[in-house]
C-alpha atoms as a PDB file:
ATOM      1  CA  UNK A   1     118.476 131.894  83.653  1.00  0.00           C
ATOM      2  CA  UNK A   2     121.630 130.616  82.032  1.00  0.00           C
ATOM      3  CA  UNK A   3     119.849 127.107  81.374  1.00  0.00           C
ATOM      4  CA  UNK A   4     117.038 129.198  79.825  1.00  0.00           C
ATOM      5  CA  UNK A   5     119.495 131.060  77.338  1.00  0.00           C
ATOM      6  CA  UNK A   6     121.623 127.913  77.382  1.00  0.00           C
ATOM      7  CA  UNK A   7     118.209 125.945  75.620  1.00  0.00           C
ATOM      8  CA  UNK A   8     117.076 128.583  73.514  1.00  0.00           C
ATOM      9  CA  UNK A   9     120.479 128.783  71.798  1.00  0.00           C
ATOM     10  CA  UNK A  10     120.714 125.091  71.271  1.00  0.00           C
ATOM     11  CA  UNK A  11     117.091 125.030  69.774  1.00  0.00           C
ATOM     12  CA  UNK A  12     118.311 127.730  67.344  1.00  0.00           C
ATOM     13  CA  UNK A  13     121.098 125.764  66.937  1.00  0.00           C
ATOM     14  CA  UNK A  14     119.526 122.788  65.807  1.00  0.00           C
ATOM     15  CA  UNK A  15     116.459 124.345  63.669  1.00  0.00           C
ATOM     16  CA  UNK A  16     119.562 125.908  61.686  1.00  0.00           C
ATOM     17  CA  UNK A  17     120.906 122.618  60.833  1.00  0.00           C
ATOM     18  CA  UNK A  18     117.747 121.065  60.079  1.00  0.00           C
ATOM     19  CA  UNK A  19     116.973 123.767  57.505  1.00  0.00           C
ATOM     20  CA  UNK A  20     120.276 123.659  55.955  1.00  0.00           C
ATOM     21  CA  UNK A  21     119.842 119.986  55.915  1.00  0.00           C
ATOM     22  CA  UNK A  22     116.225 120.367  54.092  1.00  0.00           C
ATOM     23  CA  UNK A  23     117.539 122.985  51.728  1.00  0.00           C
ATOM     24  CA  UNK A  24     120.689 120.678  50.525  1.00  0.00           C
ATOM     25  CA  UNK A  25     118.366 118.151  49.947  1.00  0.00           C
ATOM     26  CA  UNK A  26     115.452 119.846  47.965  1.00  0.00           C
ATOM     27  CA  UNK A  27     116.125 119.840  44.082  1.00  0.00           C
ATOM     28  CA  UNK A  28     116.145 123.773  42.428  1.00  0.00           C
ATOM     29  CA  UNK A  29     113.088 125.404  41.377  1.00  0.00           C
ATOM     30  CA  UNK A  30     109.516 126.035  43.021  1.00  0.00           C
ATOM     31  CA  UNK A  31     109.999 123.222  45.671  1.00  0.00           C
ATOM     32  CA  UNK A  32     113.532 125.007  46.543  1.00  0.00           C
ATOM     33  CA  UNK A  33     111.586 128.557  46.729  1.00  0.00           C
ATOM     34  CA  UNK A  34     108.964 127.052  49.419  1.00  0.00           C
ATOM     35  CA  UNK A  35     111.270 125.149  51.340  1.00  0.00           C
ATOM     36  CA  UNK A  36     113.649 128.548  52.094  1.00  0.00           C
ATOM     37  CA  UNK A  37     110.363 130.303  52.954  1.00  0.00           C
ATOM     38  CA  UNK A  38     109.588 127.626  55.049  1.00  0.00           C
ATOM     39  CA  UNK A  39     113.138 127.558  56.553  1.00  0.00           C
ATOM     40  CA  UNK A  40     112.907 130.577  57.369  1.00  0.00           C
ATOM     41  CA  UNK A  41     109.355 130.311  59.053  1.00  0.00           C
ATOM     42  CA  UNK A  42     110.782 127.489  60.889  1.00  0.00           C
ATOM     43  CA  UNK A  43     113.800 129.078  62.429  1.00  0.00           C
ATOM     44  CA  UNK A  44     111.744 132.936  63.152  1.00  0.00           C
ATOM     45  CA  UNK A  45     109.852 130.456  65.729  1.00  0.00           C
ATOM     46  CA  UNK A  46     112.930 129.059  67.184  1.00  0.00           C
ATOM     47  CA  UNK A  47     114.044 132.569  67.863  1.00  0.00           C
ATOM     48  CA  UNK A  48     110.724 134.307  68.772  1.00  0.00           C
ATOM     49  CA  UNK A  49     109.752 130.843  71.021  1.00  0.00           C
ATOM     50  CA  UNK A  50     110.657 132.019  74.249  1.00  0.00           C
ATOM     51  CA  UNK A  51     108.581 135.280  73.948  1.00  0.00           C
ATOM     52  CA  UNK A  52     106.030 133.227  72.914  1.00  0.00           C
ATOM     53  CA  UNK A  53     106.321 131.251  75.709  1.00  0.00           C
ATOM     54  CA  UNK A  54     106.039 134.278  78.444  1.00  0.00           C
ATOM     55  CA  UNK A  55     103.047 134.005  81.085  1.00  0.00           C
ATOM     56  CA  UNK A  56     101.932 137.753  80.872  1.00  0.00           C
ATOM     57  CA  UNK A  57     100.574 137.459  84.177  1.00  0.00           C
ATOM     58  CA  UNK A  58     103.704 135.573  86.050  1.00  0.00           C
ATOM     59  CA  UNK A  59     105.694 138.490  84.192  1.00  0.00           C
ATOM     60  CA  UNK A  60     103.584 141.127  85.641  1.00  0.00           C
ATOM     61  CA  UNK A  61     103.948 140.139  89.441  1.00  0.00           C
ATOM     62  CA  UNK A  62     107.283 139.866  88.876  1.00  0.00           C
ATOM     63  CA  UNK A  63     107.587 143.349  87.604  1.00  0.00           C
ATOM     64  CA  UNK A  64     105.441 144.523  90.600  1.00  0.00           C
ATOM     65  CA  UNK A  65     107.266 142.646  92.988  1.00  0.00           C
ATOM     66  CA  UNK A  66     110.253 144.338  91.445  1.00  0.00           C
ATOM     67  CA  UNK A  67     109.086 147.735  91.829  1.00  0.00           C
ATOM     68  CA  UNK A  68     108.110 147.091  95.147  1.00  0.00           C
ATOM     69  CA  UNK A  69     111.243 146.176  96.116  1.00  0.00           C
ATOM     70  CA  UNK A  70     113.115 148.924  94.560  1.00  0.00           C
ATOM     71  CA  UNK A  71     110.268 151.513  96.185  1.00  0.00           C
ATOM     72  CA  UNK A  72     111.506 149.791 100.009  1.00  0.00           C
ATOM     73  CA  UNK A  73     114.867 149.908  99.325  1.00  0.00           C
ATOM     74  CA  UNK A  74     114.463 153.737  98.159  1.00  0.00           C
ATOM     75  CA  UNK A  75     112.597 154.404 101.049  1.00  0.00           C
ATOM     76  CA  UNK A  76     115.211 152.863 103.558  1.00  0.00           C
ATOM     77  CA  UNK A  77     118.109 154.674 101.497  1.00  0.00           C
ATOM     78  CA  UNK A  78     116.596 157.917 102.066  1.00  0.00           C
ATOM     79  CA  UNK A  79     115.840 157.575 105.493  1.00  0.00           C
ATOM     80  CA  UNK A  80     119.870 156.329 105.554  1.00  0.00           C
ATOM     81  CA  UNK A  81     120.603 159.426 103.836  1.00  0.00           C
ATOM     82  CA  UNK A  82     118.485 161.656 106.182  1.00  0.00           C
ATOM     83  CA  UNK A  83     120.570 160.038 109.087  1.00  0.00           C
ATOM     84  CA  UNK A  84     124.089 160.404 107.896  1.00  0.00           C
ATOM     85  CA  UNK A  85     123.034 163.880 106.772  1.00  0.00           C
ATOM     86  CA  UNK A  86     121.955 164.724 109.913  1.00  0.00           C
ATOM     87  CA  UNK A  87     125.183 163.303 111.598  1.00  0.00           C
ATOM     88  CA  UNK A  88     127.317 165.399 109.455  1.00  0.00           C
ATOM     89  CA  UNK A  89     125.857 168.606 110.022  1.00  0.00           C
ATOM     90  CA  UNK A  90     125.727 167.719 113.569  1.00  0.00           C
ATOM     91  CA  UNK A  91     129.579 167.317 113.995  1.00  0.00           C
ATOM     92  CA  UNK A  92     130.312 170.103 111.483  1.00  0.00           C
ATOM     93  CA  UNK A  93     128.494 172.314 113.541  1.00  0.00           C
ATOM     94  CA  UNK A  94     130.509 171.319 116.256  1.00  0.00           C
ATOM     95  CA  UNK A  95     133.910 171.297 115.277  1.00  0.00           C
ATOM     96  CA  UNK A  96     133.151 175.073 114.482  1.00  0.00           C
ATOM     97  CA  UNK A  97     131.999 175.926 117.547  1.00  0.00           C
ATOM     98  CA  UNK A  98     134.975 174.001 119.207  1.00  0.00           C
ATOM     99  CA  UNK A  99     137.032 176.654 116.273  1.00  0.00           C
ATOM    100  CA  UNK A 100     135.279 179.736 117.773  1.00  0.00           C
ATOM    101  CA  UNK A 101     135.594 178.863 121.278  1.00  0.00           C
ATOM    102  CA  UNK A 102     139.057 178.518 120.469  1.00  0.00           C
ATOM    103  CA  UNK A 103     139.908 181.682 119.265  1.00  0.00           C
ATOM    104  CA  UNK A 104     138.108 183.202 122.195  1.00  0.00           C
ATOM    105  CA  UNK A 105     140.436 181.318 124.352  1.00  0.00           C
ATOM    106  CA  UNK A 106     137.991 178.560 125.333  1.00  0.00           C
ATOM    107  CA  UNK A 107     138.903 174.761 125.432  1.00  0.00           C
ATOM    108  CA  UNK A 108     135.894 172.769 125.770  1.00  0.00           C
ATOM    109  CA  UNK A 109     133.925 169.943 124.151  1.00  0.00           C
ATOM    110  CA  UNK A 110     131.013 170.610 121.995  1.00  0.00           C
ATOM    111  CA  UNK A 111     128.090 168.168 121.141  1.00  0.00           C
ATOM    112  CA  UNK A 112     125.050 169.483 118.624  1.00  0.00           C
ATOM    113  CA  UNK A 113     121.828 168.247 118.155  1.00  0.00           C
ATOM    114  CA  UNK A 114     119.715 168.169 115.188  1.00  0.00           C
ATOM    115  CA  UNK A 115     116.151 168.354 114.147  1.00  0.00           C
ATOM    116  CA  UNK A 116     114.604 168.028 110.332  1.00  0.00           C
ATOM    117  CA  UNK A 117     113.499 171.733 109.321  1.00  0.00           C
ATOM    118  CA  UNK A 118     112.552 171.260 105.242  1.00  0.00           C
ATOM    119  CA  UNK A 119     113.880 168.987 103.335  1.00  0.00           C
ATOM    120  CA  UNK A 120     117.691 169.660 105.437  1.00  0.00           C
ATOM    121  CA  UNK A 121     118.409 168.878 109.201  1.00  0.00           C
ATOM    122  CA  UNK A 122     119.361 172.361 111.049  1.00  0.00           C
ATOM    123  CA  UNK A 123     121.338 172.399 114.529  1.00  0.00           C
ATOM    124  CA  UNK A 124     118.722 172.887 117.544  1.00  0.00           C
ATOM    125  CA  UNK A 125     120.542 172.399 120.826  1.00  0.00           C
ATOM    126  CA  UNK A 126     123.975 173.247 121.482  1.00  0.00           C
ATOM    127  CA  UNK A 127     125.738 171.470 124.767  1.00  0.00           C
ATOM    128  CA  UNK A 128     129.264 172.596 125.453  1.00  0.00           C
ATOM    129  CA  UNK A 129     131.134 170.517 128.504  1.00  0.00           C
ATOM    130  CA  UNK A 130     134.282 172.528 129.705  1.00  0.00           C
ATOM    131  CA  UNK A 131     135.453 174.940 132.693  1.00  0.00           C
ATOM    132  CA  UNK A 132     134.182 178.229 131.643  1.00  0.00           C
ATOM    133  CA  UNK A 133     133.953 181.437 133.376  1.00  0.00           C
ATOM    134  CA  UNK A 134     130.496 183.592 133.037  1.00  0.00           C
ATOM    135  CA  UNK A 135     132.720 185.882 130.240  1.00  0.00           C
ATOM    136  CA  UNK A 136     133.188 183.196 128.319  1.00  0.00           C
ATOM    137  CA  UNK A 137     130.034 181.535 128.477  1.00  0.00           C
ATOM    138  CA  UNK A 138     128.241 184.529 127.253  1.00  0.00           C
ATOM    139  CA  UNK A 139     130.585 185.357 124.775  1.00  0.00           C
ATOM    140  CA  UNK A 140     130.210 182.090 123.268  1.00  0.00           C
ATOM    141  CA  UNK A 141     126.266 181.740 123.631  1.00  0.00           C
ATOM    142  CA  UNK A 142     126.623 185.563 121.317  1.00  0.00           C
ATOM    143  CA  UNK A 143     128.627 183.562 118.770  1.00  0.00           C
ATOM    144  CA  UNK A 144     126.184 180.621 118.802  1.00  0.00           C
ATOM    145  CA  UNK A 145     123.488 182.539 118.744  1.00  0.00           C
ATOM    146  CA  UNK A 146     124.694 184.652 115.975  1.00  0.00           C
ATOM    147  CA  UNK A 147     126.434 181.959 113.690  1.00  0.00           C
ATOM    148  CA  UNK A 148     123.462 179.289 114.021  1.00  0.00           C
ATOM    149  CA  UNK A 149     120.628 180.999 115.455  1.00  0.00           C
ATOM    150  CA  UNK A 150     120.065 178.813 118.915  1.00  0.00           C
ATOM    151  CA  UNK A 151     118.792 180.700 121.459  1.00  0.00           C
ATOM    152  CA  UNK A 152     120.489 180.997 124.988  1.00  0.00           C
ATOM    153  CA  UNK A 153     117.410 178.426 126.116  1.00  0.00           C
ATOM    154  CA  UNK A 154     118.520 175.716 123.704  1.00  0.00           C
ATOM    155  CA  UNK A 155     122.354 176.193 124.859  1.00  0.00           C
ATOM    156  CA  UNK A 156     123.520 174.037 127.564  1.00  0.00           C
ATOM    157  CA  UNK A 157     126.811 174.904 129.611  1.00  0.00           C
ATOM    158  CA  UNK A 158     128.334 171.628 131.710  1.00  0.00           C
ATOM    159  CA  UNK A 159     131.651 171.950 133.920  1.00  0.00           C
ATOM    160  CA  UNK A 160     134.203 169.225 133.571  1.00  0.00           C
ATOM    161  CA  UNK A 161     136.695 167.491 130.855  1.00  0.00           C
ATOM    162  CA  UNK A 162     139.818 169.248 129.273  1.00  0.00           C
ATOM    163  CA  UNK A 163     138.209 170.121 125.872  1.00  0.00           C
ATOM    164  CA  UNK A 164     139.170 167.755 123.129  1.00  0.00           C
ATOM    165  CA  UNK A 165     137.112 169.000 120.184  1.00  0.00           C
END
């Protein structure tokens, strides 16, 4: 590309001298008038040569192949999106159920699961590893239930582990 520009400048370059050359050299009057006009002829065509130049059809694919390209890498950035999106809200969740178990005097770990609902990824199953009594549990399956809307079937109780958050 920079050889491209690199040529086209030097061609301009060098029409420009040849035109100044012509124009020293051409006595006043009529002759003088046509050879500016033609100067000038000469070094539109230096400029506009490259355009002139273009293969409409090479330029074309190019510009297809271009949007097709962008289109992928849109595609795969969304999808990226969708993921990390769905990883947030997944460990968000959690660390506030970890909060509310807390303050109900539970210390256990928490892991959420998400599913796409719309165009936003929603909590769907709730597991929560730690030594709870059947107080607790229920307590916290009422907070759960009421903070994220996952039923007691899609809440999953596990002994074991000091809770770590």
């Amino acid at each position: 590309m920079l050889e491209l520009i690199r040529s086209w400048l030097i061609g301009i370059t060098c029409a420009a001298m040849i035109v100044a050359l012509a124009e020293g050299l051409t006595p006043p009057g009529a002759i003088r008038k046509v050879g500016k006009l033609t100067g000038g002829l000469v070094l539109l065509l230096a400029i506009l040569q490259p355009i002139l130049g273009l293969d409409g059809a090479a330029l074309t694919r190019s510009l297809t192949e271009y949007r097709l390209d962008l289109s992928a890498y849109s595609d795969s950035l969304e999808e990226e999106n969708g993921e990390l999106m769905k990883e947030i809200i997944a460990e968000q969740s959690a660390a506030y159920i970890v909060d509310k178990a807390a303050e109900l005097g539970i210390s256990c770990q928490v892991t959420v699961e998400t599913v796409q609902d719309g165009d936003y990824p929603v909590p769907e199953t709730v597991t929560v590893i730690g030594e709870l009594d059947m107080a607790q549990q229920e307590a916290l399956k009422r907070q759960i239930e009421t903070d994220f809307a996952i039923p007691a079937q899609r809440q999953y109780y596990k002994s074991g582990g000091e809770g770590k958050g």
